[in-house]
PDB file of N, CA and C in Angstrom:
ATOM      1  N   UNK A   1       2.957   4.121 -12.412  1.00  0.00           N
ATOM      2  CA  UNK A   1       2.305   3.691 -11.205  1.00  0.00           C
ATOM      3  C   UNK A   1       3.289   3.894 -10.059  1.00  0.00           C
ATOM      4  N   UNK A   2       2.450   4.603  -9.065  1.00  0.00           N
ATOM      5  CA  UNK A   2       3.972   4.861  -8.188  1.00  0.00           C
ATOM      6  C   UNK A   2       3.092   3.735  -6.498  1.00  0.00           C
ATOM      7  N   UNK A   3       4.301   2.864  -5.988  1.00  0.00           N
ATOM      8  CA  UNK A   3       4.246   2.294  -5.120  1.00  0.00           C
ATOM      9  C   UNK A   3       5.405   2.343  -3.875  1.00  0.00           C
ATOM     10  N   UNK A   4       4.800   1.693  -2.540  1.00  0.00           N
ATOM     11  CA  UNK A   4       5.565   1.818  -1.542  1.00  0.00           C
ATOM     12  C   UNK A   4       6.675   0.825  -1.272  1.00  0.00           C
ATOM     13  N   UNK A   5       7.762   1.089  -1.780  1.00  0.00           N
ATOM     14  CA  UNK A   5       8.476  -0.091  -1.280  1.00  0.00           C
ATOM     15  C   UNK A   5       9.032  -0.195   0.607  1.00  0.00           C
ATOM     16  N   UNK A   6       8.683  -1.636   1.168  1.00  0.00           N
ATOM     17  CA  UNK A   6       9.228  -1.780   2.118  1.00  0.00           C
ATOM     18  C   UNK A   6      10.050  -2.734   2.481  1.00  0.00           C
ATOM     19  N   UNK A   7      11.728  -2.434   2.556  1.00  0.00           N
ATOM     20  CA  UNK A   7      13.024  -3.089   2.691  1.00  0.00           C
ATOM     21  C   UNK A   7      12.923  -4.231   3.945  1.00  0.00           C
ATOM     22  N   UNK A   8      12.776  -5.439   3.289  1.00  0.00           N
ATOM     23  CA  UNK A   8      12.782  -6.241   4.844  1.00  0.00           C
ATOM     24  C   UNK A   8      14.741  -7.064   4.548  1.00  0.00           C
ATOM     25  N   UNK A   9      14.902  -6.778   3.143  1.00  0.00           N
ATOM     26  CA  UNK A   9      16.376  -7.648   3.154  1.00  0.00           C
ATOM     27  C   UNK A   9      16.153  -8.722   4.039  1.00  0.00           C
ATOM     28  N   UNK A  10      17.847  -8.915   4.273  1.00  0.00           N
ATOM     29  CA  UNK A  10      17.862 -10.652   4.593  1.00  0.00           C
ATOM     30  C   UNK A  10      17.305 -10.552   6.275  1.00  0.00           C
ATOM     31  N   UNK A  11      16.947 -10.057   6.772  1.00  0.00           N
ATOM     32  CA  UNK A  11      16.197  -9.740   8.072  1.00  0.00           C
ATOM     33  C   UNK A  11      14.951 -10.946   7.914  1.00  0.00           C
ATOM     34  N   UNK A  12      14.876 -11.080   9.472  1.00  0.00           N
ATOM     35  CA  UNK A  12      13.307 -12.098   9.833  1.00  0.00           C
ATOM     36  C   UNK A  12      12.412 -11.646   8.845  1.00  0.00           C
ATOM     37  N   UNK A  13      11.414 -12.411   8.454  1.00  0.00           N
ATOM     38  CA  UNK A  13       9.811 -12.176   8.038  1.00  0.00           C
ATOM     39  C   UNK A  13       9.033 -12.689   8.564  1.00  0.00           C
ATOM     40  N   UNK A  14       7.649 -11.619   8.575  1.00  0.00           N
ATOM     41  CA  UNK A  14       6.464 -12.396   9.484  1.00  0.00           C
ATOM     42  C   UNK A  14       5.715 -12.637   8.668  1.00  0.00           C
ATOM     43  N   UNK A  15       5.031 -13.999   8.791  1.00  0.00           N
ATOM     44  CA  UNK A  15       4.136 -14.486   7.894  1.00  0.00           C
ATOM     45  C   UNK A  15       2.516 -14.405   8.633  1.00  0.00           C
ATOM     46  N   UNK A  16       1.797 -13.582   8.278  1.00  0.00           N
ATOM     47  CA  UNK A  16       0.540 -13.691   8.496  1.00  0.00           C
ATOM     48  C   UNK A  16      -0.766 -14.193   7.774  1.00  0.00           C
ATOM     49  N   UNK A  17      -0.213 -15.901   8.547  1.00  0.00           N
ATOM     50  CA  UNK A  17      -1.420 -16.550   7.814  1.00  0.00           C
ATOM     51  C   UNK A  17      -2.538 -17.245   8.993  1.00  0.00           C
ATOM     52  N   UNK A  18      -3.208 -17.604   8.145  1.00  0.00           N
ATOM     53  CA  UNK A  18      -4.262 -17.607   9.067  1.00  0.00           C
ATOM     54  C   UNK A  18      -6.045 -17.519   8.591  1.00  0.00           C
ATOM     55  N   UNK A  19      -7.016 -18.570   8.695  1.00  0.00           N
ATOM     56  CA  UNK A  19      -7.933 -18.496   7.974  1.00  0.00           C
ATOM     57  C   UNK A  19      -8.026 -18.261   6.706  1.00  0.00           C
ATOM     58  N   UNK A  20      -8.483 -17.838   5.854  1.00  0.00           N
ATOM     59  CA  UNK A  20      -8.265 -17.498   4.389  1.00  0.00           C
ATOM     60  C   UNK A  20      -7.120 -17.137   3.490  1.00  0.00           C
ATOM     61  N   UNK A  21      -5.810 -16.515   4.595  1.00  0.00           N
ATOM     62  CA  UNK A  21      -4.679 -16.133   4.593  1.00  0.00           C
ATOM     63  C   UNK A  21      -3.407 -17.103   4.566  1.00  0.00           C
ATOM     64  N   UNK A  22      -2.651 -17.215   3.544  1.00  0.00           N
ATOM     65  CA  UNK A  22      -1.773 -17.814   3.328  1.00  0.00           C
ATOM     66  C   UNK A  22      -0.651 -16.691   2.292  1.00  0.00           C
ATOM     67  N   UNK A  23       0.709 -17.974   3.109  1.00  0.00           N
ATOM     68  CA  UNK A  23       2.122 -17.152   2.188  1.00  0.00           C
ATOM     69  C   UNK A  23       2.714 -18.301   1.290  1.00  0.00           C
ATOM     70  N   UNK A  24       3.934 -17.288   0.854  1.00  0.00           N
ATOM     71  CA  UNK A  24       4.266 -17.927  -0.407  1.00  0.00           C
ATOM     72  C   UNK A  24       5.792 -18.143   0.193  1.00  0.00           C
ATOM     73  N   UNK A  25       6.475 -18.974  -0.367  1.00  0.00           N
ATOM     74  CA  UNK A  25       7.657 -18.922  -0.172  1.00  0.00           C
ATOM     75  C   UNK A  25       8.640 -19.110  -1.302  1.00  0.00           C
ATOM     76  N   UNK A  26       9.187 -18.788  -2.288  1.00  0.00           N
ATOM     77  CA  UNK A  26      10.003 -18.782  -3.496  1.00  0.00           C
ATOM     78  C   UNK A  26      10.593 -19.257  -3.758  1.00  0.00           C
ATOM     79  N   UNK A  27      11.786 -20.253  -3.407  1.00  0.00           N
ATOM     80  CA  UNK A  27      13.201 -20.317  -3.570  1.00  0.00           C
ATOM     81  C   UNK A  27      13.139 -19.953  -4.985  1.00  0.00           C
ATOM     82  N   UNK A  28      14.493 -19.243  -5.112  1.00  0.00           N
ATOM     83  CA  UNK A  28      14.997 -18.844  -6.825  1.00  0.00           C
ATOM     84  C   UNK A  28      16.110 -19.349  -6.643  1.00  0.00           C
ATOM     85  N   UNK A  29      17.134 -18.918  -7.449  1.00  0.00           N
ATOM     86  CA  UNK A  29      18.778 -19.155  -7.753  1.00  0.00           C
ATOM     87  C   UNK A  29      19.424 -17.920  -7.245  1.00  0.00           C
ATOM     88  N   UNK A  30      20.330 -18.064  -7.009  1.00  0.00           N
ATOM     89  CA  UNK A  30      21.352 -16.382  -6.857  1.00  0.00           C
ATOM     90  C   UNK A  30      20.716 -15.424  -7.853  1.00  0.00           C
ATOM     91  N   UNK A  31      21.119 -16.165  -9.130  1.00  0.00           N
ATOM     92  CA  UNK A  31      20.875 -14.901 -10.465  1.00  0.00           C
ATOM     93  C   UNK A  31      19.949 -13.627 -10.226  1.00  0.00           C
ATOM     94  N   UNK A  32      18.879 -14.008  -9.506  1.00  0.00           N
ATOM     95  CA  UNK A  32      17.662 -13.350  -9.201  1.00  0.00           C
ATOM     96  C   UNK A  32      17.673 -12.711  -7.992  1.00  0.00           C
ATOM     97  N   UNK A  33      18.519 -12.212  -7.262  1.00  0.00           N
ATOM     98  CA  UNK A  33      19.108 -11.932  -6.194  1.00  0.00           C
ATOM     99  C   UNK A  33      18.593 -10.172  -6.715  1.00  0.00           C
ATOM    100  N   UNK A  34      17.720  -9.685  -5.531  1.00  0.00           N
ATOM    101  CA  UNK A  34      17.498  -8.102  -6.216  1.00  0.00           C
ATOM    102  C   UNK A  34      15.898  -7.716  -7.043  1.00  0.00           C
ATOM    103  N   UNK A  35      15.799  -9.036  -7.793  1.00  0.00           N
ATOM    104  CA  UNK A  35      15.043  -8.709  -8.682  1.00  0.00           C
ATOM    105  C   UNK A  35      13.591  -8.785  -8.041  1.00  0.00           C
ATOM    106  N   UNK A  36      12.353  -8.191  -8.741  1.00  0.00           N
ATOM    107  CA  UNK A  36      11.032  -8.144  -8.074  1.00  0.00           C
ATOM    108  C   UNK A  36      10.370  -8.547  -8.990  1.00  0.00           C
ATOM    109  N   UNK A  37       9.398  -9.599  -8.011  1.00  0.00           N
ATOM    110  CA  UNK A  37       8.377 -10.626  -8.910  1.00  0.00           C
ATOM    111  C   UNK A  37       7.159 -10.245  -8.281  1.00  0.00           C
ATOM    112  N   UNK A  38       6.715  -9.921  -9.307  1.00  0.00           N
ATOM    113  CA  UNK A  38       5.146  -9.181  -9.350  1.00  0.00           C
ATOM    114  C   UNK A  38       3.743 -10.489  -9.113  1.00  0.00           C
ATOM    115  N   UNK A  39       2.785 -10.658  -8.480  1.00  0.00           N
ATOM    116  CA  UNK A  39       2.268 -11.588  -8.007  1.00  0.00           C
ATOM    117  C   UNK A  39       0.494 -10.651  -8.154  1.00  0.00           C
ATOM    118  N   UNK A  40      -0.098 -11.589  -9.265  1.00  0.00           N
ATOM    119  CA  UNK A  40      -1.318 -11.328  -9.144  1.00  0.00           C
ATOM    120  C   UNK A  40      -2.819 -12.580  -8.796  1.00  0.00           C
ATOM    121  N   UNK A  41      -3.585 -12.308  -8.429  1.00  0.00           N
ATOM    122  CA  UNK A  41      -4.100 -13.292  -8.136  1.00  0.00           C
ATOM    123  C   UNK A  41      -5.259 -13.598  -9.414  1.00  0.00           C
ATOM    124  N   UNK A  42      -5.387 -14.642  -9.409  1.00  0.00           N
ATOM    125  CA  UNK A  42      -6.210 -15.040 -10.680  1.00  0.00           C
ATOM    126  C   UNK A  42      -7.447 -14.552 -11.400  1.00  0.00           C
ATOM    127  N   UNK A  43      -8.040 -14.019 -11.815  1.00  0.00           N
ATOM    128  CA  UNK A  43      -9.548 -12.836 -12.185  1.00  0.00           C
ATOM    129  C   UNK A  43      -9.306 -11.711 -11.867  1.00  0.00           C
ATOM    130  N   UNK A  44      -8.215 -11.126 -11.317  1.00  0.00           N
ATOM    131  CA  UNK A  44      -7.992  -9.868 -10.585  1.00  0.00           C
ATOM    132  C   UNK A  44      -7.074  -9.198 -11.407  1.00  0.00           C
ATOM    133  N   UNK A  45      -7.142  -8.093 -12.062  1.00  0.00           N
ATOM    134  CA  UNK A  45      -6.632  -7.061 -12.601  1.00  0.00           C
ATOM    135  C   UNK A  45      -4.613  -6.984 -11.672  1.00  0.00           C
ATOM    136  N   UNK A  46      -3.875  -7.088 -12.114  1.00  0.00           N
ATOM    137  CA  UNK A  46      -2.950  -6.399 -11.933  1.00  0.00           C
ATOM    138  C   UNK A  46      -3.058  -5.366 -11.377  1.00  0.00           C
ATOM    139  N   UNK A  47      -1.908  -5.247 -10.267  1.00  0.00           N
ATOM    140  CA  UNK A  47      -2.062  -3.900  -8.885  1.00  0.00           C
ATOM    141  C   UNK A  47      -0.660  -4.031  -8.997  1.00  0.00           C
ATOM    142  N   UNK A  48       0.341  -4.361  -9.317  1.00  0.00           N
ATOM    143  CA  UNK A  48       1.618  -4.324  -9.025  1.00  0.00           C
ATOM    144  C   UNK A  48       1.711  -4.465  -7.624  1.00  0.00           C
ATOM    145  N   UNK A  49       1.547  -5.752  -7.078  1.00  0.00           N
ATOM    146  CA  UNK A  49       1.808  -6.287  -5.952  1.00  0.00           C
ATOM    147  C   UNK A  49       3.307  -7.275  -6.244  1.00  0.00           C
ATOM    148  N   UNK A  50       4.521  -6.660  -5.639  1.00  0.00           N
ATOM    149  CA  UNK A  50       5.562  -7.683  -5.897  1.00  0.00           C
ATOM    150  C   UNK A  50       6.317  -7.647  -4.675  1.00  0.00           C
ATOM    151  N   UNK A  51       7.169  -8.241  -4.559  1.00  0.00           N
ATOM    152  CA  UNK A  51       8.810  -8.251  -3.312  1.00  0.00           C
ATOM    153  C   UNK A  51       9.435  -8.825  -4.313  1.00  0.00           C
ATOM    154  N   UNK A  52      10.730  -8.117  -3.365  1.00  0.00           N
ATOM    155  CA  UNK A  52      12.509  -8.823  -3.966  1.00  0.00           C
ATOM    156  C   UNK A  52      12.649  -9.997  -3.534  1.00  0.00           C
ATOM    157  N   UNK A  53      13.581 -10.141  -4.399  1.00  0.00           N
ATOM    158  CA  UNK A  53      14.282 -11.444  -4.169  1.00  0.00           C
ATOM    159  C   UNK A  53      15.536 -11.260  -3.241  1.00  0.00           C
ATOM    160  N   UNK A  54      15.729 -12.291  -2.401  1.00  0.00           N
ATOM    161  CA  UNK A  54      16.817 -11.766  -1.059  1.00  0.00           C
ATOM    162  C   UNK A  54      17.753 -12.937  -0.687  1.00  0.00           C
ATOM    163  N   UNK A  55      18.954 -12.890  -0.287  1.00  0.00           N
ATOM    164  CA  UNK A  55      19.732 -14.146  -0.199  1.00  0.00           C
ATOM    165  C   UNK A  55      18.988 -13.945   1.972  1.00  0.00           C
ATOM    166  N   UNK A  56      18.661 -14.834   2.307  1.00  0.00           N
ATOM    167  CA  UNK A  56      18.743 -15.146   3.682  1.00  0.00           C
ATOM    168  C   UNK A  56      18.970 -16.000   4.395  1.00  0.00           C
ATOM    169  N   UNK A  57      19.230 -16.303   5.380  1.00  0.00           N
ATOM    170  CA  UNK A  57      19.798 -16.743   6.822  1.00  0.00           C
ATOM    171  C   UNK A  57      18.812 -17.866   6.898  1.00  0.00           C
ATOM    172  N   UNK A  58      19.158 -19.154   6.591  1.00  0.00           N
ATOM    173  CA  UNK A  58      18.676 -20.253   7.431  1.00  0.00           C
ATOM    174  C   UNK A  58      19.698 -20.897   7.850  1.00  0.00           C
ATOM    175  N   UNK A  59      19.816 -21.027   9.413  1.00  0.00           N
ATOM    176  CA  UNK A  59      20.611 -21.886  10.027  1.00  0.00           C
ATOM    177  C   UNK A  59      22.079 -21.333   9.465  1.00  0.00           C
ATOM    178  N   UNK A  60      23.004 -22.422   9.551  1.00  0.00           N
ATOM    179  CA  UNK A  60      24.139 -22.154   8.715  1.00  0.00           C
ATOM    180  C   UNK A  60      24.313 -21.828   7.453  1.00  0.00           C
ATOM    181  N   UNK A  61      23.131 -21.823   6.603  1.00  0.00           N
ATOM    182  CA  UNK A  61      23.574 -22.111   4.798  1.00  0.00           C
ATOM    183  C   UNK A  61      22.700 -20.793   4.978  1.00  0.00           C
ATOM    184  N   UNK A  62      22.678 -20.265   3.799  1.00  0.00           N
ATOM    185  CA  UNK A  62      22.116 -18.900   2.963  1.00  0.00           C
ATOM    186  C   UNK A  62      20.882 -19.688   1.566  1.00  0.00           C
ATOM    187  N   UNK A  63      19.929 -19.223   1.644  1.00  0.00           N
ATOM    188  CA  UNK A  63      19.047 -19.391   0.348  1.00  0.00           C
ATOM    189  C   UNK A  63      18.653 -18.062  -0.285  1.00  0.00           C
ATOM    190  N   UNK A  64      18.638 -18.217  -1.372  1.00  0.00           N
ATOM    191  CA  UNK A  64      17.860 -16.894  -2.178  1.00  0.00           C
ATOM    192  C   UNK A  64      16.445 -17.335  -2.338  1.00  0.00           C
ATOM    193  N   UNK A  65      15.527 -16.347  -1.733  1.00  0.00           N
ATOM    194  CA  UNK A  65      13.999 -16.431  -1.934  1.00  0.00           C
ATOM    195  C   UNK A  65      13.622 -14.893  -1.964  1.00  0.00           C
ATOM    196  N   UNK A  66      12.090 -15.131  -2.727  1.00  0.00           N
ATOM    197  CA  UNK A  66      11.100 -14.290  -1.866  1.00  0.00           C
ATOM    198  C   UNK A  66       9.809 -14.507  -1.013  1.00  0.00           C
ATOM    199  N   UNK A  67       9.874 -13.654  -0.342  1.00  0.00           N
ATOM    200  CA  UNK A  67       8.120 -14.141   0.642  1.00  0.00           C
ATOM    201  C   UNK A  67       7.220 -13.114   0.260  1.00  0.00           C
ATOM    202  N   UNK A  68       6.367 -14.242  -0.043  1.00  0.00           N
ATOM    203  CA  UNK A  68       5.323 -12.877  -0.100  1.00  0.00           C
ATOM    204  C   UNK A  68       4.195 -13.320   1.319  1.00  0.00           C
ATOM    205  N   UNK A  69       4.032 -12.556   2.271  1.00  0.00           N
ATOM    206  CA  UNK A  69       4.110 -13.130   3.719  1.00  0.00           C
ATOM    207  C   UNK A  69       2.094 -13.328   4.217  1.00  0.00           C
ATOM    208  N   UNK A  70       1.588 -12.493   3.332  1.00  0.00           N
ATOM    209  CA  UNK A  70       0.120 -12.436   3.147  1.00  0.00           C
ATOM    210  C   UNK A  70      -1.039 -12.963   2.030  1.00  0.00           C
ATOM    211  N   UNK A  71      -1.435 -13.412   1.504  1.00  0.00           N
ATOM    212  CA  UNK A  71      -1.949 -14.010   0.432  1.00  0.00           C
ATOM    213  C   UNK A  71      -3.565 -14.848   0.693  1.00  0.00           C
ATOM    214  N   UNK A  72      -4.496 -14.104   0.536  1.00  0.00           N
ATOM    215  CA  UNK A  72      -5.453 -14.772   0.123  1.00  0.00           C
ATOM    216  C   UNK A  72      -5.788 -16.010  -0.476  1.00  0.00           C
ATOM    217  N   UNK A  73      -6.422 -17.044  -0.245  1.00  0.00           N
ATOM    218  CA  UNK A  73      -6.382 -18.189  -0.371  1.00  0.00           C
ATOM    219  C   UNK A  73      -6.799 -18.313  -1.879  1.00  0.00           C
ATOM    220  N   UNK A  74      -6.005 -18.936  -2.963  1.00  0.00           N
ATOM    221  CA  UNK A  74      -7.115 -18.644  -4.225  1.00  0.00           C
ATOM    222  C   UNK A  74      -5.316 -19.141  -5.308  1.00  0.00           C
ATOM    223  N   UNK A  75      -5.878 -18.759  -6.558  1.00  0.00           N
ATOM    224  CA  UNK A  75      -4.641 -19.021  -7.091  1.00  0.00           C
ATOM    225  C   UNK A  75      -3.805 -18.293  -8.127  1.00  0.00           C
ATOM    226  N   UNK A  76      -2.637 -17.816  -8.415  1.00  0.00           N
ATOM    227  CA  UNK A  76      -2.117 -16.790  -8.498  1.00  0.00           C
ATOM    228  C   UNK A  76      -1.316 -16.985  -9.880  1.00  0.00           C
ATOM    229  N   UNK A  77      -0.732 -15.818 -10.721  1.00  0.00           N
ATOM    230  CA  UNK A  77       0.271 -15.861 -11.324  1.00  0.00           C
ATOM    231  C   UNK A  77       1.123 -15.169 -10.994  1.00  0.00           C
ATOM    232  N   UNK A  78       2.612 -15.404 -11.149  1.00  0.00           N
ATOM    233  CA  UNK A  78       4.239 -14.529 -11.345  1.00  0.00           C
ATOM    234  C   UNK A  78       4.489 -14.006 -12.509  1.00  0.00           C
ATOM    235  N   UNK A  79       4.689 -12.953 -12.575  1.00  0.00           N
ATOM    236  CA  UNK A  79       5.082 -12.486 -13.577  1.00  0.00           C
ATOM    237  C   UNK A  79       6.300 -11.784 -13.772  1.00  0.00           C
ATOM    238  N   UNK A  80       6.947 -11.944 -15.399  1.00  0.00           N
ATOM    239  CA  UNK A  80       8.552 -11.712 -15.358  1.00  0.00           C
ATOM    240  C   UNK A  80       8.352 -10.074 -15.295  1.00  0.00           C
ATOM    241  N   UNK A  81       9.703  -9.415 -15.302  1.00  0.00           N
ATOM    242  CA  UNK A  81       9.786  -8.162 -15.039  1.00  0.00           C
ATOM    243  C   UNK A  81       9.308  -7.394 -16.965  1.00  0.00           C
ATOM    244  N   UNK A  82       9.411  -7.758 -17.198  1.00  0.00           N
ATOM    245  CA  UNK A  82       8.674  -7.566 -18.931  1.00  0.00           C
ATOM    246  C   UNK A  82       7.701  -8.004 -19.258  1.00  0.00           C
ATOM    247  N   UNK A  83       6.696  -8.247 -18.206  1.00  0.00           N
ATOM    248  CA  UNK A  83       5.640  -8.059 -18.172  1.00  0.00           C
ATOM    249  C   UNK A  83       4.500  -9.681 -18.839  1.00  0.00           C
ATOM    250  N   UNK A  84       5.774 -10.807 -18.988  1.00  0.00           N
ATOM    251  CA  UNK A  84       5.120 -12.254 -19.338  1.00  0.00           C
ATOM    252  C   UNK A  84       4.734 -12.512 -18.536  1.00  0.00           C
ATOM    253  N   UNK A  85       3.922 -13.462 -18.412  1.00  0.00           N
ATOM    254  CA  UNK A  85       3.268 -14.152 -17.168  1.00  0.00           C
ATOM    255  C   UNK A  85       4.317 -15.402 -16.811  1.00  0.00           C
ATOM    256  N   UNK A  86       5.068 -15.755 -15.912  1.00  0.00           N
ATOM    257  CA  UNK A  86       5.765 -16.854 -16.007  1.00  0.00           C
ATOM    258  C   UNK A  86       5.742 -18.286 -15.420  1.00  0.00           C
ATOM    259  N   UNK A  87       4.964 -18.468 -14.022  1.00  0.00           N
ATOM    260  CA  UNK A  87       4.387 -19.245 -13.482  1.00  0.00           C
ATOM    261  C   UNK A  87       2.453 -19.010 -12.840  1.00  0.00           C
ATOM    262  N   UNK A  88       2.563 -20.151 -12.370  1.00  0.00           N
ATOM    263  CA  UNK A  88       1.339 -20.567 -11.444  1.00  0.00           C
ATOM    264  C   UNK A  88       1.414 -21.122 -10.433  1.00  0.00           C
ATOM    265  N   UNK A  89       0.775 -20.551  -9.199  1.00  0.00           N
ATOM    266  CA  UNK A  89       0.947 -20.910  -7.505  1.00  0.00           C
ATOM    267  C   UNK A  89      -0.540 -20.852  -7.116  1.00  0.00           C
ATOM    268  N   UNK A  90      -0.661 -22.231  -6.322  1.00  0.00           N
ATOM    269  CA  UNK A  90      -1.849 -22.214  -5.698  1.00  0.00           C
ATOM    270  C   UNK A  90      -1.633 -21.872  -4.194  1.00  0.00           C
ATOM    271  N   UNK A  91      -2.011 -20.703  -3.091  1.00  0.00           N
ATOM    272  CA  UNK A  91      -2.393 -20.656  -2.259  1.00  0.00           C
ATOM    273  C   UNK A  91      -3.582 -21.046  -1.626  1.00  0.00           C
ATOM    274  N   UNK A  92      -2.989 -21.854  -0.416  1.00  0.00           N
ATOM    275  CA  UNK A  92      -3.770 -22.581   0.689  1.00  0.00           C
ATOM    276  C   UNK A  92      -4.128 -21.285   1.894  1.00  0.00           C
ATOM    277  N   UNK A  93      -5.211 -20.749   2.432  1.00  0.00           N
ATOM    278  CA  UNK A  93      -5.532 -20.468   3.399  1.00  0.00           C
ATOM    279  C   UNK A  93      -4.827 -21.306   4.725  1.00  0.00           C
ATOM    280  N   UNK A  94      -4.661 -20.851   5.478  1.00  0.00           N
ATOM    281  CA  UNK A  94      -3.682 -21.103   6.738  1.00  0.00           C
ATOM    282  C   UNK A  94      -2.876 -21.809   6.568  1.00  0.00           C
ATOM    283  N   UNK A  95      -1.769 -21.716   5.383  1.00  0.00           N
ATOM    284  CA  UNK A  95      -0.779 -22.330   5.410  1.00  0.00           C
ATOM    285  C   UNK A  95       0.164 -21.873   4.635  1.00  0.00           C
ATOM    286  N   UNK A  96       1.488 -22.182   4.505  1.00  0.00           N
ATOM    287  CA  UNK A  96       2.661 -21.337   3.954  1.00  0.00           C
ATOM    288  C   UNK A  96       2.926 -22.566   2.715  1.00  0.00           C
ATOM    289  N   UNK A  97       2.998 -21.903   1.430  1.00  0.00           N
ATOM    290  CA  UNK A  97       3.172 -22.760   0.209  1.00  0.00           C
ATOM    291  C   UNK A  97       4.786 -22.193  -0.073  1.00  0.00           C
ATOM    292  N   UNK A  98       5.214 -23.286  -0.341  1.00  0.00           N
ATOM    293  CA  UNK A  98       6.737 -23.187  -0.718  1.00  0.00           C
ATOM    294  C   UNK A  98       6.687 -23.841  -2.128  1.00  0.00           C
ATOM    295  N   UNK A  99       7.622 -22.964  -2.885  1.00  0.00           N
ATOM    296  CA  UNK A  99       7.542 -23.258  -4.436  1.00  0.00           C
ATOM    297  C   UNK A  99       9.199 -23.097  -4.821  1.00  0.00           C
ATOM    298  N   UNK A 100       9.714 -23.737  -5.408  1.00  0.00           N
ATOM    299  CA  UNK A 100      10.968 -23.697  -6.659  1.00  0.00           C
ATOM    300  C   UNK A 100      10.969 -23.058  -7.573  1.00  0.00           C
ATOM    301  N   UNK A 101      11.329 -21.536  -8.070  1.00  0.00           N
ATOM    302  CA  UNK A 101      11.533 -21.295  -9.519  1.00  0.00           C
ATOM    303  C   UNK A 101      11.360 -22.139 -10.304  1.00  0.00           C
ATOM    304  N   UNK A 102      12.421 -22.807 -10.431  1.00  0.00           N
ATOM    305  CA  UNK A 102      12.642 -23.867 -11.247  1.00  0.00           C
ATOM    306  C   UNK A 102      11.734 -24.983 -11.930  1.00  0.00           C
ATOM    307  N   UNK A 103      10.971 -25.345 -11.045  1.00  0.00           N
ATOM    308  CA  UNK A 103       9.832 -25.974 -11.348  1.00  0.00           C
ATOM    309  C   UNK A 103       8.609 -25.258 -11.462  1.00  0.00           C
ATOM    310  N   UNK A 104       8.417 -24.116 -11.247  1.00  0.00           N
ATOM    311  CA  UNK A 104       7.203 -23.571 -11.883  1.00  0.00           C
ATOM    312  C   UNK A 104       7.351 -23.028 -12.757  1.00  0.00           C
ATOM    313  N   UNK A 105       8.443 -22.232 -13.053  1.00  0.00           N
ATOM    314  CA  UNK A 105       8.830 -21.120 -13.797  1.00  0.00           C
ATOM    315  C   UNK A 105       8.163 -21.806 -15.515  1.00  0.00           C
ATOM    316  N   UNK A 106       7.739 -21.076 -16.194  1.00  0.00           N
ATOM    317  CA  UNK A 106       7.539 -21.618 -17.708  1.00  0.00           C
ATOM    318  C   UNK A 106       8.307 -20.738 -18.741  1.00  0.00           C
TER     319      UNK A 106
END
């Protein structure tokens, strides 16, 4: 399957949410620094929809996340790079959901 990757690194992100539209927000650990988490939404066939994982700029301190900055309101799985399913995220329409590895991860 060949896809477009687009490099936002530790640079701003725009989140376009809005009506039905909602984002995700990740925190991971360092370890995962690089890596791409594939994000499908629930009844929906796999499209290889993913982003990296990125150390970025809040304020003074650094966090490792990913955004996924667009998201249909509805509810989703992560999946590991070998292809397990590893968590569950519910997206809210007009609003930005922030999640922990750690606590979703299974």
């Amino acid at each position: 399957m060949s896809h477009d990757h687009h490099h936002a690194g530790e640079g701003p992100v725009v989140l376009d949410v809005g009506g039905d539209v909602g984002a995700l927000v990740l925190y991971t650990g360092p370890g995962l620094t690089g890596a791409e988490i594939e994000i499908t939404r629930v009844g929906h066939e796999r499209d290889g929809t993913h982003v990296a994982v990125h150390q970025r700029a809040i304020g003074d301190r650094h966090v490792t996340a990913a955004v996924y900055p667009a998201l249909r309101a509805g509810s989703y799985v992560l999946w590991q790079s070998d292809g397990r399913p590893t968590a569950a995220v519910d997206i809210d329409g007009g609003r930005v959901t922030v999640a922990r590895w750690s606590d979703i991860a299974v």
